[in-house]
Protein backbone atom coordinates (compact mmCIF):
# COMPACT_ATOMS: atom_id res chain seq x y z
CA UNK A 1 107.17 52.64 45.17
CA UNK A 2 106.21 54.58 41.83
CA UNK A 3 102.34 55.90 42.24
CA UNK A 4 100.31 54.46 39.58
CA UNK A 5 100.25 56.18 36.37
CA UNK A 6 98.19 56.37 33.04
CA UNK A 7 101.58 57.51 30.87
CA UNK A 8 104.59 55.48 30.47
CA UNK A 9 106.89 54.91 33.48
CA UNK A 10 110.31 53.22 32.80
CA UNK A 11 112.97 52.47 34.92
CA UNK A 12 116.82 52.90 34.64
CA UNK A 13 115.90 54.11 31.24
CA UNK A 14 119.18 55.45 29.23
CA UNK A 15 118.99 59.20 28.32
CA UNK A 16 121.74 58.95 25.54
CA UNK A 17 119.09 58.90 22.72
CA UNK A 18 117.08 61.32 24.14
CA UNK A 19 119.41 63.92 23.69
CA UNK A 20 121.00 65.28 20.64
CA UNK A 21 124.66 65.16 21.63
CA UNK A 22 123.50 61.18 22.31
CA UNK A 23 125.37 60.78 25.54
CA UNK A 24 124.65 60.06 28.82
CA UNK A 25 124.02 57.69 31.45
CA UNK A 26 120.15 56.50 32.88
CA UNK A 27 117.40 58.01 34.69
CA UNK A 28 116.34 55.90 37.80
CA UNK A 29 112.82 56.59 36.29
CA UNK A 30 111.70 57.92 33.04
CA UNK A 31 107.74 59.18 33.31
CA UNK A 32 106.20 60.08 30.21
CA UNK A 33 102.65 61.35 31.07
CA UNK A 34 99.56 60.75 28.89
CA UNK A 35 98.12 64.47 30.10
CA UNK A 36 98.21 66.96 32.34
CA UNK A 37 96.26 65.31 34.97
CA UNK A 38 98.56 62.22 34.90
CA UNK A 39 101.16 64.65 35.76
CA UNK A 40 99.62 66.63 38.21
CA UNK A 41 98.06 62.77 39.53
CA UNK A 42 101.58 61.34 39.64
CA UNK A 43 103.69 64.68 41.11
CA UNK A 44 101.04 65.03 44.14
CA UNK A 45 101.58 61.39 45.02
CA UNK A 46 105.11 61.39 44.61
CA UNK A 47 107.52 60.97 47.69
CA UNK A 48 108.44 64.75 47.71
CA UNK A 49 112.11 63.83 48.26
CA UNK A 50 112.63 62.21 45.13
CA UNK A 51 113.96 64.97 42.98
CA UNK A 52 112.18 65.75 39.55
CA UNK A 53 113.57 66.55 36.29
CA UNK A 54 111.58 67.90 33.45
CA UNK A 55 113.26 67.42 30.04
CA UNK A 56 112.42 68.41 26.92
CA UNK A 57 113.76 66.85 23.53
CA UNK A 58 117.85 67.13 25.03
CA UNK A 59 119.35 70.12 22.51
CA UNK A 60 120.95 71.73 25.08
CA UNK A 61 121.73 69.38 27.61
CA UNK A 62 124.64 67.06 28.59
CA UNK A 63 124.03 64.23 30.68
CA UNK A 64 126.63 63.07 32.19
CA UNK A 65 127.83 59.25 31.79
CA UNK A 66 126.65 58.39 35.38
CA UNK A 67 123.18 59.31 35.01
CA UNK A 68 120.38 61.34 36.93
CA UNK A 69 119.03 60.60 40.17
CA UNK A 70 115.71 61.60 39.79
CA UNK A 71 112.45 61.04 38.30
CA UNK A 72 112.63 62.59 34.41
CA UNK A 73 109.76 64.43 33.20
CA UNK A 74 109.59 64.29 29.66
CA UNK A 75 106.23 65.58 27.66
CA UNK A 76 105.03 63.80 24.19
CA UNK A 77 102.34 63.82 22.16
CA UNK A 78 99.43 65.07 24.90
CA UNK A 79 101.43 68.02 24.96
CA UNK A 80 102.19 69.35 21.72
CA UNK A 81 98.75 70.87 20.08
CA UNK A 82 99.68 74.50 18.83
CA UNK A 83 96.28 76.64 18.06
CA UNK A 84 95.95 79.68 16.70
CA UNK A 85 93.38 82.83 18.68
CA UNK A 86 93.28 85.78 17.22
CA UNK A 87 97.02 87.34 17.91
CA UNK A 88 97.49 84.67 20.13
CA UNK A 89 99.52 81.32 19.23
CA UNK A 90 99.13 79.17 22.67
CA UNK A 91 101.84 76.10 21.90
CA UNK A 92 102.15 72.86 24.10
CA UNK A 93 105.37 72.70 25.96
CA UNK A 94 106.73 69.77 23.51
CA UNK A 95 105.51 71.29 20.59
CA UNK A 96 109.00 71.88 18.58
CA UNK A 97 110.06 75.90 18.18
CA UNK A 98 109.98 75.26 14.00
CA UNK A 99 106.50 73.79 14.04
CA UNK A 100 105.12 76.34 15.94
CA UNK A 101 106.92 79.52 14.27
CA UNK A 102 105.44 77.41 10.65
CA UNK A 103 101.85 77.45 11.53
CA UNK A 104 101.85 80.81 13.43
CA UNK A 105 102.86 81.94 10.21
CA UNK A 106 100.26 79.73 8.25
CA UNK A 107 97.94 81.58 10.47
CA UNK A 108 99.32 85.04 9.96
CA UNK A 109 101.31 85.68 13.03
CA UNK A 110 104.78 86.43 13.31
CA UNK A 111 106.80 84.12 15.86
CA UNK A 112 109.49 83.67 13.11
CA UNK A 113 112.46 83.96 15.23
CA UNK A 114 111.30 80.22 16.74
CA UNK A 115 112.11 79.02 13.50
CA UNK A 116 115.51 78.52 13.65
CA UNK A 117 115.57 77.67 17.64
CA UNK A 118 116.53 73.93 18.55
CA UNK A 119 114.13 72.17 20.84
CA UNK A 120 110.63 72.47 22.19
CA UNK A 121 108.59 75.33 23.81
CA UNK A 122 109.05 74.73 27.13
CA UNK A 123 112.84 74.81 26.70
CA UNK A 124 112.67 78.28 25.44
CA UNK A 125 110.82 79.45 27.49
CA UNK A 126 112.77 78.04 30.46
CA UNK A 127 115.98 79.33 28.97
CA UNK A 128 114.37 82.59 27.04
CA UNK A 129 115.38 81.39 23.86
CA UNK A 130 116.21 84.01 21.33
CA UNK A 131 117.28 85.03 17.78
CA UNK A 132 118.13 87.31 15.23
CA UNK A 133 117.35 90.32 18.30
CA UNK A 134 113.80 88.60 19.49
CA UNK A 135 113.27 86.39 22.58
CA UNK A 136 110.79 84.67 24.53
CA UNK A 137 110.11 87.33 26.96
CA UNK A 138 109.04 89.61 23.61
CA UNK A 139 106.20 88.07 22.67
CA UNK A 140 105.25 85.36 26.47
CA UNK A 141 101.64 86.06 27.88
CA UNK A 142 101.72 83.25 30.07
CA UNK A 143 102.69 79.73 30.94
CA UNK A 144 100.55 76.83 32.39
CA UNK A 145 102.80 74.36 34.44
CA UNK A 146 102.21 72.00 36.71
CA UNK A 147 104.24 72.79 40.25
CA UNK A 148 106.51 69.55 42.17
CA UNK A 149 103.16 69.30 44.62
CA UNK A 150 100.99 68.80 41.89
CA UNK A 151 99.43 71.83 41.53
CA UNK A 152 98.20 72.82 37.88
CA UNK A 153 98.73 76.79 37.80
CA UNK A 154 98.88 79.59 35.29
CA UNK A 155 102.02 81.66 35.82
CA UNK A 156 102.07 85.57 34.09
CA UNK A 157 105.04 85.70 32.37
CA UNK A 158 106.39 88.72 34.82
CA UNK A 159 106.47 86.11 37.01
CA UNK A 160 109.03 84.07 35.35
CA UNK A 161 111.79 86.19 35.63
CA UNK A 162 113.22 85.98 32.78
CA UNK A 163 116.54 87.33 31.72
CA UNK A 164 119.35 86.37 29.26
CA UNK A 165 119.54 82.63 28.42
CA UNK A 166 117.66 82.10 32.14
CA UNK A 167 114.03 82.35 33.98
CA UNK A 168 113.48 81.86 37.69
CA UNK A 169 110.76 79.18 36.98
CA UNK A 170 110.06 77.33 40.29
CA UNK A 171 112.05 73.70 41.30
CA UNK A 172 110.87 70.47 39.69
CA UNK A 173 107.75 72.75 38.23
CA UNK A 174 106.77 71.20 34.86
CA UNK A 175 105.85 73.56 32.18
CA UNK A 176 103.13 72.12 29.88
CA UNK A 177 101.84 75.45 27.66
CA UNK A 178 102.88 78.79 26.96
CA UNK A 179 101.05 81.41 25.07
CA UNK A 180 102.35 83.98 23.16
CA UNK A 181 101.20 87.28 21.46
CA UNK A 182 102.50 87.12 17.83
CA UNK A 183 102.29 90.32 15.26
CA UNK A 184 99.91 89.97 12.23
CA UNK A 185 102.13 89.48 8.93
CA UNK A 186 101.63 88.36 5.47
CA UNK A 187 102.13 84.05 5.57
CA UNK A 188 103.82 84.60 1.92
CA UNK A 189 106.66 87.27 3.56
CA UNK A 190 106.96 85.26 7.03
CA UNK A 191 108.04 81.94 4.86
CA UNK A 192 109.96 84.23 2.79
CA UNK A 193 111.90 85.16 6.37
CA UNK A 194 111.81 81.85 7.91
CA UNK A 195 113.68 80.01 4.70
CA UNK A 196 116.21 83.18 4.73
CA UNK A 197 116.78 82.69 8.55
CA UNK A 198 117.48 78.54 8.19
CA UNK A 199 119.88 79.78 4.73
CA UNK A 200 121.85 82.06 6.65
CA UNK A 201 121.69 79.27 9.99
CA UNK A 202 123.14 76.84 7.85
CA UNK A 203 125.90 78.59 6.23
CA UNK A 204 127.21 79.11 9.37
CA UNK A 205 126.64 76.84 12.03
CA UNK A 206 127.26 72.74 11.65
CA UNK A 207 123.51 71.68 11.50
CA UNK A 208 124.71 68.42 10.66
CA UNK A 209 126.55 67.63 13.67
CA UNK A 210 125.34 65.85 16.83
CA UNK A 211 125.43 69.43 18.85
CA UNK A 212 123.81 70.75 21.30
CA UNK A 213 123.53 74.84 20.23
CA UNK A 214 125.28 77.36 21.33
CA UNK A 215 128.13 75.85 23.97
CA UNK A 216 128.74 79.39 26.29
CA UNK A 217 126.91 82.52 26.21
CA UNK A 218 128.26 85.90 25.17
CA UNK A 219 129.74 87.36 28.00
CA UNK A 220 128.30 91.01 27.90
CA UNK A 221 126.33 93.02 26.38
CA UNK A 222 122.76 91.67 27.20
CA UNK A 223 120.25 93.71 29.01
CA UNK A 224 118.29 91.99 32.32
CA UNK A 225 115.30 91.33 29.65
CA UNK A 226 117.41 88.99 27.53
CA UNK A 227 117.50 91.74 24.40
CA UNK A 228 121.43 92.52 23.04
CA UNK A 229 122.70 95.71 23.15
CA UNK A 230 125.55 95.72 20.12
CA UNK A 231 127.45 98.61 21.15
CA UNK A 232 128.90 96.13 24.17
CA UNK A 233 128.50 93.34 23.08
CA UNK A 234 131.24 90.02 23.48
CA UNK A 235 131.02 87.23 21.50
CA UNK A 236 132.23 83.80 22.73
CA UNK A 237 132.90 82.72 19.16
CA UNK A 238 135.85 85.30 18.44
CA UNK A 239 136.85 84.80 22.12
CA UNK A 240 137.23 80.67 21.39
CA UNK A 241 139.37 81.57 18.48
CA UNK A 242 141.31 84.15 19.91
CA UNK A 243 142.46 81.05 23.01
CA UNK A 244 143.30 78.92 19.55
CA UNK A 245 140.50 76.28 20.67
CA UNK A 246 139.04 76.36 17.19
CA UNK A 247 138.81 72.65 16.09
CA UNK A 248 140.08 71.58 19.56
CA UNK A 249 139.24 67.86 20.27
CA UNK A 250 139.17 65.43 23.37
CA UNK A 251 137.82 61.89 22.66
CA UNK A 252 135.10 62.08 20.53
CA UNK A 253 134.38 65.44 21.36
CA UNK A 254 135.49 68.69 18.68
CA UNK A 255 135.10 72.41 19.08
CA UNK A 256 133.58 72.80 15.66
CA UNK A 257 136.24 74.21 12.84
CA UNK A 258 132.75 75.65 11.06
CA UNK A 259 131.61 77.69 14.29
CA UNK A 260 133.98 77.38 17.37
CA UNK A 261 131.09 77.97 19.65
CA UNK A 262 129.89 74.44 19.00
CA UNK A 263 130.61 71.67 20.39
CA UNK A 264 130.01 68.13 19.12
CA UNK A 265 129.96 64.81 19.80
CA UNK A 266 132.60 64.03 16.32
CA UNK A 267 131.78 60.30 16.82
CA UNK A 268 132.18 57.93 19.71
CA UNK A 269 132.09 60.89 22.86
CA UNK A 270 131.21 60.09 25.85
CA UNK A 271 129.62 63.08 28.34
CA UNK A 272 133.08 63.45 30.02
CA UNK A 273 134.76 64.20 26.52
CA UNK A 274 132.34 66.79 26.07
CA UNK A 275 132.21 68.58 29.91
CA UNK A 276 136.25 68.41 29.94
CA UNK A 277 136.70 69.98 26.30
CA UNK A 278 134.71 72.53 27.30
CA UNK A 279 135.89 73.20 30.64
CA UNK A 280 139.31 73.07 28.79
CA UNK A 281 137.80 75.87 26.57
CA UNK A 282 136.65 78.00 29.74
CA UNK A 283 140.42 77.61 31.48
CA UNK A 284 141.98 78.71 27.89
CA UNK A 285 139.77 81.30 26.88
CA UNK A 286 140.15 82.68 30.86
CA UNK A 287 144.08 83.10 30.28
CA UNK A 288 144.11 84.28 27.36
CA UNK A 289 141.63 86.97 27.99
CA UNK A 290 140.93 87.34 31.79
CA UNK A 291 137.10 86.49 30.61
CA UNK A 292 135.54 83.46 31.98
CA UNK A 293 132.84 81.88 29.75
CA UNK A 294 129.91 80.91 31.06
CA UNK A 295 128.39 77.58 29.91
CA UNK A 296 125.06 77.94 27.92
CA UNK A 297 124.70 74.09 27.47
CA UNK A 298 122.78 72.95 30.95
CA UNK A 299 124.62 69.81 32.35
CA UNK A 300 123.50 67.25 35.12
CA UNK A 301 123.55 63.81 36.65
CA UNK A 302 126.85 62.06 38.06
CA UNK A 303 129.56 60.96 37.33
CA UNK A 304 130.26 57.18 36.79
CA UNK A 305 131.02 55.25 39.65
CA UNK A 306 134.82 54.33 39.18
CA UNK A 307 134.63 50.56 39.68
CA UNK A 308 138.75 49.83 40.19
């Protein structure tokens, strides 16, 4: 039995169209909670061996075709109010990276290197989001989350460890605000920047495509704070193309010809297209350079049962 809730609580609810490579198999419960003490309500009374799974809007995740065995977390609209305090922006954790980067910069403040970052808040700040040399752990105060017992906390964000592409946040804890300390700049120049930034995204990355980011993470270069250090740096890209795995396809699924490092869902993929290209991209890349990629994209659930 599911405790009672005030939110939405679905079962066996299909996670393809929450994600933005639209693949993947059901949750055995989808709980979308109306507010932070529905969550923490729901979480304390919750069997604690039924795994939890918070998810944010799915652009860097691969579900696989057999689903998740868990309860999913996913945040909405009681969790998205950005406001603005002095040279702090504190964000919801589903408030979407662009609108919060637009009106911290309405209001002044400089968090423009959200602006061209796919997904919500709490996904960059789980995964230290960066770009164009700023991340997360730049500019993080703190977090409010809400821990797998139930407990509503505020975490410093020395707590979080975070590091490249990663943060040690707790299992099953549900992040549900973050607050950041943004620089003061002129609104006129930070638009200025932010339509720049989305010019120079979309010359070079398919923006168009059902992808999910960046597929594997540069290999080097990257100090334990998440900022890049150029003079070492590897980049996946160039390593892709060296393996000749530019354009390569399985099923429905395509390392991009306009950026190698993305993969996408070219029409009709199914999550096992997607996991095999790229562990097909790993092997090749591996032989052809003695480097092993490392997968950026976070991927979970099961496989499907084979029924024959």
């Amino acid at each position: 039995m599911m405790p009672p809730v005030r939110g939405t609580l679905t079962e066996g609810r299909s996670l393809a169209d929450l994600t933005w490579l639209r693949v993947g198999g059901p949750a055995d419960w989808l709980f979308q909670p109306a507010d932070e003490a529905d969550l923490v309500q729901f979480l304390s009374a919750l069997d604690p061996a039924v795994p939890v799974f918070p998810m944010g809007v799915g652009s860097n995740l691969i579900v696989r075709d057999g689903g998740l065995r868990a309860v999913v977390i996913r945040l909405g609209r009681g969790f998205n109010a950005i406001r603005i305090e002095g040279d702090r922006v504190i964000a919801g954790a589903a408030a979407l990276d662009a609108h919060v980067a637009r009106r911290a910069a309405e209001a002044g403040r400089d968090l423009t290197f959200l602006r061209t970052i796919p997904g919500s808040i709490g996904g960059a700040v789980r995964m230290n989001a960066g770009c164009y040399g700023s991340y997360v752990a730049d500019h993080l105060i703190e977090v409010r989350a809400v821990t797998r017992e139930g407990r509503a906390v505020t975490l410093p964000a020395a707590e979080l460890g975070l590091a490249y592409r990663q943060s040690a946040l707790p299992e099953g804890c549900v992040l549900t605000e973050a607050t950041f300390r943004a620089e003061a700049g002129d609104p006129a120049d930070l638009a200025r920047r932010m339509e720049e930034q989305i010019a120079r995204r979309d010359s070079s990355q398919p923006t168009r495509e059902r992808s999910a980011g960046s597929t594997f993470r540069n290999p080097a270069g990257f100090s334990s704070t998440g900022r890049a250090d150029d003079t070492h740096e590897l980049k996946a890209w160039k390593l892709i193309d060296e393996a000749g795995m530019r354009g390569a396809r399985r099923g429905g699924a395509q390392m991009s010809e306009m950026h190698s490092n993305f993969l996408i869902n070219a029409g009709g993929a199914t999550a096992a297209d997607l996991e095999g290209l790229g562990e097909e991209v790993i092997k090749r890349v591996f032989q052809s350079s003695g480097i092993r990629l490392e997968w950026e994209i976070m991927r979970v659930g099961e496989l499907p049962v084979n029924k024959e």
